[in-house]
Protein backbone atom coordinates (compact mmCIF):
# COMPACT_ATOMS: atom_id res chain seq x y z
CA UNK A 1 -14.30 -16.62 -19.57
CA UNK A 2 -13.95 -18.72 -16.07
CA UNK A 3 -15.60 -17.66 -13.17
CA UNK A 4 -13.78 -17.41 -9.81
CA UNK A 5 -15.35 -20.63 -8.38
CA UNK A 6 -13.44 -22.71 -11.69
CA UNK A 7 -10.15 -20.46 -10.82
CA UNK A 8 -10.46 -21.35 -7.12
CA UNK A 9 -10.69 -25.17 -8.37
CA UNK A 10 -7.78 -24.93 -10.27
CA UNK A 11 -5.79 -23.55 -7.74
CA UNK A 12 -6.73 -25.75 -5.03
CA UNK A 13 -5.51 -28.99 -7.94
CA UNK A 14 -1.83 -26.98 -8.54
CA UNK A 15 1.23 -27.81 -6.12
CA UNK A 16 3.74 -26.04 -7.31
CA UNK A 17 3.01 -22.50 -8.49
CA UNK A 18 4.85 -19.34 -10.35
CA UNK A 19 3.30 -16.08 -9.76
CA UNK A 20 4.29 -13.00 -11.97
CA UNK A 21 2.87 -9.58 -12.62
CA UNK A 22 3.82 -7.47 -15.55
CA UNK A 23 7.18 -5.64 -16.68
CA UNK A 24 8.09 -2.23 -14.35
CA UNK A 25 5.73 -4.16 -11.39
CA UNK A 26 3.66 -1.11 -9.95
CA UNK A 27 1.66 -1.48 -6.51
CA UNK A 28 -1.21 -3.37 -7.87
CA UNK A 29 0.88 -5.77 -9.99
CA UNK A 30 2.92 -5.86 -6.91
CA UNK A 31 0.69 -5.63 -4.55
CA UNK A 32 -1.41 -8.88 -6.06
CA UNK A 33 1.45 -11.21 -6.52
CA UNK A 34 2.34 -11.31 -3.16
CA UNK A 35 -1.65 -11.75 -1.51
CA UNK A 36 -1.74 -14.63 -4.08
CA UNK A 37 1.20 -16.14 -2.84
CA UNK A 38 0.45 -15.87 1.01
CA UNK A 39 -3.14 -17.09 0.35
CA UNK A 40 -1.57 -20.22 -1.33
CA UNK A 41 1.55 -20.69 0.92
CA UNK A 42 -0.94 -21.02 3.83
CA UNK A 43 -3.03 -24.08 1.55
CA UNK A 44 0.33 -25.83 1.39
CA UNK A 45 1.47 -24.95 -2.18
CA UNK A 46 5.06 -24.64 -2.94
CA UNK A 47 5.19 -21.10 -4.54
CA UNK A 48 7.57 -18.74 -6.35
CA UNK A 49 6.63 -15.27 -6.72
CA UNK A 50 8.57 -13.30 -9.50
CA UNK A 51 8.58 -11.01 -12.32
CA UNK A 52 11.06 -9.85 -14.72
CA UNK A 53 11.88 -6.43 -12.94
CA UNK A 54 13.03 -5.47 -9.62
CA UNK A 55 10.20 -4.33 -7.31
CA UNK A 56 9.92 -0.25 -6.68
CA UNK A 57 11.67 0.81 -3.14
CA UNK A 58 8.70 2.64 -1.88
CA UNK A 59 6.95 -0.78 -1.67
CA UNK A 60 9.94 -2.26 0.82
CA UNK A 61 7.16 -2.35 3.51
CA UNK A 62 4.91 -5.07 1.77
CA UNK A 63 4.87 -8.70 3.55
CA UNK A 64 6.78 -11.38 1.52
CA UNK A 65 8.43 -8.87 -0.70
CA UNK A 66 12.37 -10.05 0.33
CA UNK A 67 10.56 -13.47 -1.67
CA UNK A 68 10.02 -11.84 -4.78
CA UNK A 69 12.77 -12.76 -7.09
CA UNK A 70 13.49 -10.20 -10.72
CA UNK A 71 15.15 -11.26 -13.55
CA UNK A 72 14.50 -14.16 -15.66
CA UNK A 73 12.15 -17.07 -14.55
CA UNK A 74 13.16 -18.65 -11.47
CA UNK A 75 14.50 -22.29 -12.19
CA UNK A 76 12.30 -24.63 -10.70
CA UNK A 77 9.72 -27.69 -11.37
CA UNK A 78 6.73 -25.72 -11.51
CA UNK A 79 2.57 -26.89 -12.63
CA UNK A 80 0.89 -24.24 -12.72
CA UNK A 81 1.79 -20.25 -13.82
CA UNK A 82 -0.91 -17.63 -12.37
CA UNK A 83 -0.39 -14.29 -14.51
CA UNK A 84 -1.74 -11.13 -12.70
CA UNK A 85 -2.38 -8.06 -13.90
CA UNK A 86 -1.23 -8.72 -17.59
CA UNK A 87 -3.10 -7.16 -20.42
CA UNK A 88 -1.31 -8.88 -23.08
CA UNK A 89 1.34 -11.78 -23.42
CA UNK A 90 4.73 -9.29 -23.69
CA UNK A 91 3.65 -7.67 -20.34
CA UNK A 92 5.06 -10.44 -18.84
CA UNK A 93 8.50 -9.23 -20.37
CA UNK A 94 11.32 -11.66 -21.91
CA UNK A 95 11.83 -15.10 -20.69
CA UNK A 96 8.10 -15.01 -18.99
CA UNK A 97 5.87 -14.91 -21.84
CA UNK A 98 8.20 -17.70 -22.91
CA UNK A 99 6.43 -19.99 -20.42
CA UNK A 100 2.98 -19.33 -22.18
CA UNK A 101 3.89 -21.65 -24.45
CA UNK A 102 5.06 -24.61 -22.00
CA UNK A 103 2.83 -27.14 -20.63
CA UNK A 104 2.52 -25.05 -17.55
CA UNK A 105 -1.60 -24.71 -16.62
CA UNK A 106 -1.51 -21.09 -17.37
CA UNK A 107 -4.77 -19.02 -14.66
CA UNK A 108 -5.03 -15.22 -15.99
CA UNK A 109 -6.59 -12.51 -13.54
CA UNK A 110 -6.63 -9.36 -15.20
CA UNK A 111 -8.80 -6.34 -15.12
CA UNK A 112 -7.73 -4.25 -18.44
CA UNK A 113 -10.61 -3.48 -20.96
CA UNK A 114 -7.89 -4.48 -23.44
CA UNK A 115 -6.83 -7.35 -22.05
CA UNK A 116 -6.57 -10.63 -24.05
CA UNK A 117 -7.38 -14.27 -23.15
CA UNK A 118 -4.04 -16.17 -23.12
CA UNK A 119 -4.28 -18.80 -20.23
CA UNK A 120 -6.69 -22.36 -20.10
CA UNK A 121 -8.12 -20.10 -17.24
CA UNK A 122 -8.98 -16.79 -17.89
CA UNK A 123 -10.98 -14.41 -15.44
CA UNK A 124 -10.94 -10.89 -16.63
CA UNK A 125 -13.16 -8.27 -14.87
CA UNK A 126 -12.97 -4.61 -16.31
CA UNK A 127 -15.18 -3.25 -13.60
CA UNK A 128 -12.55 -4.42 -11.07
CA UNK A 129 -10.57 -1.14 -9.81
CA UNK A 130 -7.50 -3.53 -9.69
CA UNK A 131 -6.12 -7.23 -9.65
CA UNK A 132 -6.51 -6.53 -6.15
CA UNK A 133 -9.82 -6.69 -5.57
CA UNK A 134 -10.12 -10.05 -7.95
CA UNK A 135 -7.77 -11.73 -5.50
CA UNK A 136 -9.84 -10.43 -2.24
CA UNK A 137 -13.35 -11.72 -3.86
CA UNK A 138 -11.17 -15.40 -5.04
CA UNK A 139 -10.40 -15.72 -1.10
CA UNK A 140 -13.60 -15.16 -0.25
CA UNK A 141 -14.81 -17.54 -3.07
CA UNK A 142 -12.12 -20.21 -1.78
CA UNK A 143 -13.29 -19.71 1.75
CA UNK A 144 -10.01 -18.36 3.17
CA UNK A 145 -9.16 -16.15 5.74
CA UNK A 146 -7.86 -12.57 4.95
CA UNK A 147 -5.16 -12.15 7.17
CA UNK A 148 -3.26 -8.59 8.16
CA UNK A 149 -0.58 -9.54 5.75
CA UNK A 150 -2.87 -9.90 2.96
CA UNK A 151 -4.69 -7.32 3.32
CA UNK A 152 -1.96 -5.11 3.44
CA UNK A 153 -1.32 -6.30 0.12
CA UNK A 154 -4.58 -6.04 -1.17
CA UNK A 155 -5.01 -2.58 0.19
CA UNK A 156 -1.79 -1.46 -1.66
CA UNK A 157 -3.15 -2.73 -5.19
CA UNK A 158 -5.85 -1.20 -4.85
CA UNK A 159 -5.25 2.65 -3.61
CA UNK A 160 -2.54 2.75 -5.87
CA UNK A 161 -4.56 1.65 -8.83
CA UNK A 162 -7.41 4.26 -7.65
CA UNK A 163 -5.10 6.89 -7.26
CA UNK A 164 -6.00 6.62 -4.02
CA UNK A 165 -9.79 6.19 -4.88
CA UNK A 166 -9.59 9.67 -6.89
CA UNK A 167 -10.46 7.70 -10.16
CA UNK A 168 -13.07 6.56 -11.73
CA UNK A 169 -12.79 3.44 -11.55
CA UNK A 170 -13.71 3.50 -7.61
CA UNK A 171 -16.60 1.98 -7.07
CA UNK A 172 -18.80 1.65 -4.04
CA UNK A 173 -17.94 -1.97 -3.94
CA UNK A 174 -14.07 -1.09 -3.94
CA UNK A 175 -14.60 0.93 -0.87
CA UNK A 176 -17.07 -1.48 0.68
CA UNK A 177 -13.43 -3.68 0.27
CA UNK A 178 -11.02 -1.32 1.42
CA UNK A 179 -13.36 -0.76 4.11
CA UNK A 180 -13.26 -4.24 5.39
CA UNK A 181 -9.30 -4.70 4.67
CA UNK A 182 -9.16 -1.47 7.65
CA UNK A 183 -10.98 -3.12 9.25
CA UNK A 184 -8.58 -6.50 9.58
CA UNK A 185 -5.83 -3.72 11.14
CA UNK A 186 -4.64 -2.29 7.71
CA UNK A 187 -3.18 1.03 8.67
CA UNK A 188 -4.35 3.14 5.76
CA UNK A 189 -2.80 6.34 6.35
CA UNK A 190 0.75 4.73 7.56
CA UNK A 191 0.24 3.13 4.16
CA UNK A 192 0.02 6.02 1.85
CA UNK A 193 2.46 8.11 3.88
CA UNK A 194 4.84 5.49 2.95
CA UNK A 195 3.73 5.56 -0.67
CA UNK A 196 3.11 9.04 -1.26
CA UNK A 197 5.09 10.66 0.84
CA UNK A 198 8.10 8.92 1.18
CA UNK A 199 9.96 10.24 -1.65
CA UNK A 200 13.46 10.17 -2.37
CA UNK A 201 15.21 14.10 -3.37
CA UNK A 202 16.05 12.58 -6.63
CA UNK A 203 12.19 12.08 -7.52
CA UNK A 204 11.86 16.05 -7.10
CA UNK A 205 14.71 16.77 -9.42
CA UNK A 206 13.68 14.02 -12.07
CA UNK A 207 10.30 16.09 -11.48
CA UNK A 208 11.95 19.82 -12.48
CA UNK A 209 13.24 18.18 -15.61
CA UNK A 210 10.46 17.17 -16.48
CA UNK A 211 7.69 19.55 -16.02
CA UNK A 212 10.47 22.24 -18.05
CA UNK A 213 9.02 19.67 -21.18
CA UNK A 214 5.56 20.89 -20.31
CA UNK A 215 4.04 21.79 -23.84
CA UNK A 216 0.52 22.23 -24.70
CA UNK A 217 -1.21 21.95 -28.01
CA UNK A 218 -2.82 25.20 -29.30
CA UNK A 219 -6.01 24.40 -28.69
CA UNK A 220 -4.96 23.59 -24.98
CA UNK A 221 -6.55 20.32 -24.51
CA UNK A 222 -3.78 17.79 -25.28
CA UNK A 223 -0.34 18.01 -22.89
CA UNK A 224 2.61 16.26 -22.63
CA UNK A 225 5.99 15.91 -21.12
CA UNK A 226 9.23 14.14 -22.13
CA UNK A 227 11.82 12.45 -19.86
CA UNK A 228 15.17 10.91 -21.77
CA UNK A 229 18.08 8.96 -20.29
CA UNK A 230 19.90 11.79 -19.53
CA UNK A 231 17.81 13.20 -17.27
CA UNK A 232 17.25 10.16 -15.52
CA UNK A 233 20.81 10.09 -14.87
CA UNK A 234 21.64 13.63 -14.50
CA UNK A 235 18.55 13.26 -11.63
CA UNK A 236 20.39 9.91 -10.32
CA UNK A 237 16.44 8.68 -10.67
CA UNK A 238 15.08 5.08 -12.17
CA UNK A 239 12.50 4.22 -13.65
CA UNK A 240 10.13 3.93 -10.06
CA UNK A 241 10.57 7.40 -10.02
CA UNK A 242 9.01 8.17 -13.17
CA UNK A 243 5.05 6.32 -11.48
CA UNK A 244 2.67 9.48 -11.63
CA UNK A 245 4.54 12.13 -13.16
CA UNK A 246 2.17 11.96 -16.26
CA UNK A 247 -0.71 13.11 -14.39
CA UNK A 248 0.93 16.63 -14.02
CA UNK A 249 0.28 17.11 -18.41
CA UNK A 250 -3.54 15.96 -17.44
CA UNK A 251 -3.55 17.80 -14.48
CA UNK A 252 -3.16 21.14 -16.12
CA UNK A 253 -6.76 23.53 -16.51
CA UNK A 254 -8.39 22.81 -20.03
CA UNK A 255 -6.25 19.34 -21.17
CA UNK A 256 -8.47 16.30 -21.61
CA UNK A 257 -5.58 14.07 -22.63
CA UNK A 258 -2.44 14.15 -20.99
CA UNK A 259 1.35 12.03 -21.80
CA UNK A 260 4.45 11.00 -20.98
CA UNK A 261 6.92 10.36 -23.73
CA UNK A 262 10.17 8.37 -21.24
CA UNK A 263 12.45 6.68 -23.06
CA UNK A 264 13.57 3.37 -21.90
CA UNK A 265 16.47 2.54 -23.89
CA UNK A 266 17.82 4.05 -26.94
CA UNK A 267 15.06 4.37 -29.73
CA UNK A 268 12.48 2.71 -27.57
CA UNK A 269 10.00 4.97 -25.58
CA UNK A 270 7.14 4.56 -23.41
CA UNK A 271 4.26 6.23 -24.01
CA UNK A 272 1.51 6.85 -20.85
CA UNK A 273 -2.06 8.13 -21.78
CA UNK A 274 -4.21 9.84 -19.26
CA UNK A 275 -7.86 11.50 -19.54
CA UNK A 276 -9.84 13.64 -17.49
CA UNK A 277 -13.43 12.72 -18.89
CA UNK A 278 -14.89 11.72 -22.24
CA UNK A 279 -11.52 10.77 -24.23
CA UNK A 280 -11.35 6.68 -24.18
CA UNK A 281 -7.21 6.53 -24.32
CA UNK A 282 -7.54 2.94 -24.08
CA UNK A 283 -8.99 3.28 -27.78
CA UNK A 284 -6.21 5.81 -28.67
CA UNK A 285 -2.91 3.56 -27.75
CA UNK A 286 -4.56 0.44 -29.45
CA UNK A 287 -3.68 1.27 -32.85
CA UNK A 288 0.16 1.75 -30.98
CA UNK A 289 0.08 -1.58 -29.98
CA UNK A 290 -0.26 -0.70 -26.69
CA UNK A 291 -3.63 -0.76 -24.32
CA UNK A 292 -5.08 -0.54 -20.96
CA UNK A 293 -8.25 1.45 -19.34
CA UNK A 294 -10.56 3.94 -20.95
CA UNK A 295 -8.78 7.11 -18.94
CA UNK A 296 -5.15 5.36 -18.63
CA UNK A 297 -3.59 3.45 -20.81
CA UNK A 298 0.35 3.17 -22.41
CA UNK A 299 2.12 1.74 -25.43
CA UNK A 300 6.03 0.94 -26.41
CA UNK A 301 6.90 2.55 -29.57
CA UNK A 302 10.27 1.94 -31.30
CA UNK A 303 11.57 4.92 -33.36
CA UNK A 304 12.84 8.73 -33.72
CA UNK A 305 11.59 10.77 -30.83
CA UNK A 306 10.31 13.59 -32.89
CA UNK A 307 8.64 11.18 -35.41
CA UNK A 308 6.83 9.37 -32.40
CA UNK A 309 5.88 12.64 -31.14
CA UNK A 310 3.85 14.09 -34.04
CA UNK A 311 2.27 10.55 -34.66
CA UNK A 312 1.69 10.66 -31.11
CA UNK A 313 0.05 14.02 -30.45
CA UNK A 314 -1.31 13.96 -33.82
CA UNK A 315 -4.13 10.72 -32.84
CA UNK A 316 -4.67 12.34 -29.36
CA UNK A 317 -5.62 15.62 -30.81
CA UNK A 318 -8.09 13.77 -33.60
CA UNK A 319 -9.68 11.89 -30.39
CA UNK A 320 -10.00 15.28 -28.46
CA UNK A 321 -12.08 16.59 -31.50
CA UNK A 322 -13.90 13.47 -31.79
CA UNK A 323 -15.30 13.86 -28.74
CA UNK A 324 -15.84 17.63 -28.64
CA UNK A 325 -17.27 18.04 -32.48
């Protein structure tokens, strides 16, 4: 693996530079791409910031965003791809993952336990609550200034990968950060009123279809929900709407795992993994395909619903008794 210092040096030798975060861009995928690109607009790089899908309403308020362009890779002469926030390669979603294999100098900043090395550069930092906090200690590394915008940014990455600093993965040296991003003029609670509660009515009724899936196991400590198509429509939600509702199945008394089962299209679901303690669910969407951190992690599984489900439930309920044998 690089260390920041080589990733600073082969930033400051690219001109003209794609940025993308991963597929359904949350706040720190978002939230990264666009620091990266101020901090290199202001050393004179041309830069494109992208990704392959639209950027979530609630973060309208970020600096830059009306720059961010979804859909497929941006045409364009470009040197130099910086990937952020991508565990593995199909993150990136059709058309970018593509360029992986183009004589683009490919710099990787990732922070997922599970995350692979694909780029020349490669600086991947598990202790890291999000990409976030890579790109604030790279400016400091590069010498930079933080300005308001950036640190706007970087404050959004990284209280929405916290859950705003309720997880833990918050370390004292995340809040030593955040501390210092305040203290540039970042207007914390403005921020997460915006984010959290800023909600439009159809997230509420996407939310009452969805918590009438609640099911337990017997023994209580594994919880899920389900959300289909049609009650995405019948809700007039999106996807965006569907950030956080897992954490009501792990939020209930005695469950140490908790999941989503959302379908994204027909026969292809999403499956989101979150633990309260000692169950690694990084470990338990793996053999899925999927990934991520030890308490929240995901996988895409192709299939029948009801077959997905009992293969599903069936691993998370072996890893609850794993850990409680």
């Amino acid at each position: 693996m690089n260390n920041l210092a080589e990733i600073a040096a082969a930033l400051a030798r690219a001109e003209r530079v794609l940025i993308c975060g991963h597929v359904m861009p949350d706040g720190d995928s978002l939230g990264s791409v666009l620091a990266m690109g101020i901090i290199l607009e202001t050393m004179g790089k041309k830069v494109t910031m992208a990704g392959a899908d639209q950027a979530p309403v609630i973060y309208s308020f970020l600096p830059r965003l009306e720059k961010y362009r979804a859909g497929l890779p941006p045409e364009g002469e470009y040197d130099t791809l910086v990937v952020l926030d991508c565990s593995v390669p199909d993150r990136l979603g059709d058309g970018f993952k593509e360029l992986l294999d183009s004589d683009l100098v490919v710099i990787n900043l990732d922070h997922h336990v599970s995350s692979v090395h694909f780029g020349k550069y490669n600086y991947i930092e598990p202790a890291a609550s999000a990409v976030g906090e890579i790109i604030y200690d790279l400016i400091n590394e590069m010498g930079l200034e933080i300005t308001l915008d950036i640190a706007l940014c970087l404050y959004t990455a990284i209280v929405t990968d916290t859950g705003s600093f309720q997880y833990d993965n918050t370390s004292p040296d995340t809040l030593r950060r955040v501390a210092k991003l305040m203290e540039i003029g970042v207007p914390a609670a403005k921020v997460n009123t915006l984010i959290y509660e800023e909600r439009p009515k159809a997230v509420f009724f996407l939310l009452g279809s969805a918590l009438s899936t609640l099911t337990a196991s017997p023994c209580g400590k594994v919880c899920w929900m389900t959300v289909t198509l049609e009650m995405l429509q019948n809700s007039s939600a999106s996807d965006e709407h569907t950030e956080g509702l897992v954490n009501y199945a792990k939020s209930v008394r005695g469950v140490q795992v908790g999941m989503l089962f959302r379908e994204i299209k027909e026969g292809s679901y999403k499956i989101s993994f979150r633990s309260k303690d000692v169950v690694d669910v990084n470990r338990l969407a793996t053999p899925f395909g999927g990934g991520g951190h030890p308490h929240a992690a995901g996988c895409l599984i192709q299939g029948d619903l009801k077959e997905i489900k009992e293969k599903v439930i069936s691993a998370a309920l072996l890893a609850v008794r794993g850990i409680n044998q």
